[in-house]
C-alpha atoms as a PDB file:
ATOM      1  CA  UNK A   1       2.069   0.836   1.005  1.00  0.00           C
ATOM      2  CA  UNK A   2       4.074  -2.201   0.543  1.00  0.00           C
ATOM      3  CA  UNK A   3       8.019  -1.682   0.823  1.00  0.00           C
ATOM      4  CA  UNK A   4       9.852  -1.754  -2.569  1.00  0.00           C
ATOM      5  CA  UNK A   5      13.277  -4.294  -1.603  1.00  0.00           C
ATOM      6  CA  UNK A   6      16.236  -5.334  -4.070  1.00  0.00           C
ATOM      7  CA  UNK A   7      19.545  -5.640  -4.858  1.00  0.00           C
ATOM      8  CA  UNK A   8      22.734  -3.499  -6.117  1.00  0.00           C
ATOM      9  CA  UNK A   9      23.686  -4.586  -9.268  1.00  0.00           C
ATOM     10  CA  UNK A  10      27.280  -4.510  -8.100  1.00  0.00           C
ATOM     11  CA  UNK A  11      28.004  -5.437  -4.882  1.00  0.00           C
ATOM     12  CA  UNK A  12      24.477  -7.863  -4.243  1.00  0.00           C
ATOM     13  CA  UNK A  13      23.929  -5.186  -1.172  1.00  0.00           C
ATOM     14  CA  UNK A  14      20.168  -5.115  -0.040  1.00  0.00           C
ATOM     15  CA  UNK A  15      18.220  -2.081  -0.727  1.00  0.00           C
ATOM     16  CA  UNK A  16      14.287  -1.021   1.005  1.00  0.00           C
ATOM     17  CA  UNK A  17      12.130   1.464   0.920  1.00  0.00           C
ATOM     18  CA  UNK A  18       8.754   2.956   0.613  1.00  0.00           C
ATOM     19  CA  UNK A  19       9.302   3.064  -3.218  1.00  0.00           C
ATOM     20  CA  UNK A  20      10.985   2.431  -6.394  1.00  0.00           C
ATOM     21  CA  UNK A  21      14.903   3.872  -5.667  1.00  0.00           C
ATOM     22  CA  UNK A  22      15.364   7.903  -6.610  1.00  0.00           C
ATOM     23  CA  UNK A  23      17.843   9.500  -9.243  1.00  0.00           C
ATOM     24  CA  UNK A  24      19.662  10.532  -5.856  1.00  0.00           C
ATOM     25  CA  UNK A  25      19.597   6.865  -4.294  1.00  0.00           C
ATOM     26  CA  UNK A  26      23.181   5.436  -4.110  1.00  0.00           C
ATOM     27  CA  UNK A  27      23.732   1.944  -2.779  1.00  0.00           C
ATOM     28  CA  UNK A  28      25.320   2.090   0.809  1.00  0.00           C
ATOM     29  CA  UNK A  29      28.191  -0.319   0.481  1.00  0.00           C
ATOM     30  CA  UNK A  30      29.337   0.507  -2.759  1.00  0.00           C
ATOM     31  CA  UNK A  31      27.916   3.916  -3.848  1.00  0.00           C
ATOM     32  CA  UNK A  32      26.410   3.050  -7.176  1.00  0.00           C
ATOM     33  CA  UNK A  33      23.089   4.545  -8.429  1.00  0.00           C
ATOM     34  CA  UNK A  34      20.709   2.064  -7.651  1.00  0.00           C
ATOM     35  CA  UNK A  35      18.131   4.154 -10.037  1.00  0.00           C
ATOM     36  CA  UNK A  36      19.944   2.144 -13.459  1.00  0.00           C
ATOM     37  CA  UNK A  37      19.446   0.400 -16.378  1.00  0.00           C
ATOM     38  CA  UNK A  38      22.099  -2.545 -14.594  1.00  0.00           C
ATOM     39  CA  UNK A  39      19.401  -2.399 -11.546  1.00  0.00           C
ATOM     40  CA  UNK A  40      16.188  -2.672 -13.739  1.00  0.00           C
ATOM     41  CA  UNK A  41      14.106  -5.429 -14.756  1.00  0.00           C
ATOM     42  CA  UNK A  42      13.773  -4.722 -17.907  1.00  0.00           C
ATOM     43  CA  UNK A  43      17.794  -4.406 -18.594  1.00  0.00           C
ATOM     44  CA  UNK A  44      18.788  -7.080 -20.916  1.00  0.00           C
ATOM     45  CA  UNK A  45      21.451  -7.198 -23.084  1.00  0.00           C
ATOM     46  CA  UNK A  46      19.627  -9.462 -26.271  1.00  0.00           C
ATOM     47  CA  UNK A  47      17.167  -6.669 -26.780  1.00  0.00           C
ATOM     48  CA  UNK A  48      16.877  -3.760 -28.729  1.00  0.00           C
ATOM     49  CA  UNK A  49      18.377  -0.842 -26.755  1.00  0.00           C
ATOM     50  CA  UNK A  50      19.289  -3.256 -23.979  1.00  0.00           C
ATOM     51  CA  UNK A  51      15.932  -3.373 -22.612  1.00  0.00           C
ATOM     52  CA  UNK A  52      12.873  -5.349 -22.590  1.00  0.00           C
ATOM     53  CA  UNK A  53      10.286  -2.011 -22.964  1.00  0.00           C
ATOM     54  CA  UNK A  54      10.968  -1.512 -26.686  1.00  0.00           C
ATOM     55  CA  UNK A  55       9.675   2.300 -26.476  1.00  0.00           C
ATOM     56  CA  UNK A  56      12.189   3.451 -23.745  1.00  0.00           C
ATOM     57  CA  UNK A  57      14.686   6.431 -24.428  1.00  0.00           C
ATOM     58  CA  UNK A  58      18.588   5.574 -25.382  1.00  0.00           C
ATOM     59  CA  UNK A  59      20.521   5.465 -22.231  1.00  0.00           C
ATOM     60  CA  UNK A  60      24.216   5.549 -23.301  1.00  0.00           C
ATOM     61  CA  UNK A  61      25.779   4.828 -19.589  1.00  0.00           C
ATOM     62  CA  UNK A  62      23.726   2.167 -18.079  1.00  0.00           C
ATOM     63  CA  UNK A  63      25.432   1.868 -14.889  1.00  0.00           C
ATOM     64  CA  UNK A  64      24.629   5.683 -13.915  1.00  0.00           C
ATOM     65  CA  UNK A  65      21.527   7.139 -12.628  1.00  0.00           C
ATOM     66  CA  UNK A  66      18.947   8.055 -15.529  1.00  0.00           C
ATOM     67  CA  UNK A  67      15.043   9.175 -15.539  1.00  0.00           C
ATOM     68  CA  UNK A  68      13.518   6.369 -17.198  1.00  0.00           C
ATOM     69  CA  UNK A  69       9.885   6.029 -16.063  1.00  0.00           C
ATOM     70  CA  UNK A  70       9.726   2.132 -16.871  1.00  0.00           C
ATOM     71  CA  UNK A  71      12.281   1.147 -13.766  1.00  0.00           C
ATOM     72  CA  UNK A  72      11.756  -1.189 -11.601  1.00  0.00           C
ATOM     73  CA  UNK A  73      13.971  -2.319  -9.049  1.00  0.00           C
ATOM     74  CA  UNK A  74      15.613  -6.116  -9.855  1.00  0.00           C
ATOM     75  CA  UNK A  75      15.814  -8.028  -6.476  1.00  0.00           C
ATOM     76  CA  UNK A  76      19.139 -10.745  -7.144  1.00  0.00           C
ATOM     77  CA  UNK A  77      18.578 -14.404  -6.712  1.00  0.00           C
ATOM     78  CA  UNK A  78      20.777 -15.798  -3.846  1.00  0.00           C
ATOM     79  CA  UNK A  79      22.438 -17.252  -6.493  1.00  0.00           C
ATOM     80  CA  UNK A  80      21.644 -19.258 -10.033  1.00  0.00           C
ATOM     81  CA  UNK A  81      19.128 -21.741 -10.188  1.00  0.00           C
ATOM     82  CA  UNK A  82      20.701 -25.391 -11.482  1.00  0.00           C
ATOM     83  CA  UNK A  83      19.039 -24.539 -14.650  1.00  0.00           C
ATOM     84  CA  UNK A  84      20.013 -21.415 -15.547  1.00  0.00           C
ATOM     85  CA  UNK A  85      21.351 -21.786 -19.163  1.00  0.00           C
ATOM     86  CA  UNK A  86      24.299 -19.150 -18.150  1.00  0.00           C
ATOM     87  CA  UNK A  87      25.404 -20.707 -15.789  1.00  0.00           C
ATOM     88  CA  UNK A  88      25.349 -24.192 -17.710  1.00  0.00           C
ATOM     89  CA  UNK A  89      27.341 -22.572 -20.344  1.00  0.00           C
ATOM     90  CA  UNK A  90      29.880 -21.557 -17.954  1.00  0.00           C
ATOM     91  CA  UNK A  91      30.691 -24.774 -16.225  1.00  0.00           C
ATOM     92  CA  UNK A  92      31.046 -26.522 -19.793  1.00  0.00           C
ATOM     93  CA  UNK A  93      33.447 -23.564 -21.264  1.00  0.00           C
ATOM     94  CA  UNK A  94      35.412 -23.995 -17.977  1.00  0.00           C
ATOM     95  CA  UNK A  95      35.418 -27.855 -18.616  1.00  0.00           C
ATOM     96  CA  UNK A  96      36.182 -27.645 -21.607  1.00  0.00           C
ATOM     97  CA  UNK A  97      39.365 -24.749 -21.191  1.00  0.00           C
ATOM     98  CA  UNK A  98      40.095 -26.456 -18.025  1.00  0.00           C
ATOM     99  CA  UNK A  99      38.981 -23.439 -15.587  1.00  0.00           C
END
């Protein structure tokens, strides 16, 4: 079985296993739940319900641990790519405010 590896949401700690983080899984560094919406794939803010799987439950804290069956563990970039669009719109806000 292949090893399941990612990322905590909030500290960018690495995280591997033999499968997809438990309810009980904290992140070593920083103890967050890895098992979260902020952790998942599917987590994004522009959808309906914060989440690309339009059929998922509600999940009112999406930091915490939860038992959605769609999760799947988000493995961070190193950093953004010189064409993410966020990070574009950043450097011209702070150009333009002067930060």
């Amino acid at each position: 079985m292949p090893r399941v590896e990612g990322n905590c949401w909030k500290c960018g700690a690495a995280w591997s296993g033999e499968s997809q983080p438990g309810r009980a899984d904290e992140c070593a560094k920083c103890q967050m739940d890895l098992r979260s919406c902020m952790n998942c794939v599917h987590h994004d803010v522009r959808y309906h319900n914060e989440c690309r799987i339009p059929e998922t439950e509600i999940v009112r804290d999406r930091e915490r641990a939860n038992f959605c069956e769609q999760f799947a563990l988000k493995v961070l970039a190193e950093g953004p790519s010189p064409d993410d669009p966020v990070d574009k719109a950043r450097k011209r806000l702070d150009k333009l405010f002067g930060g």
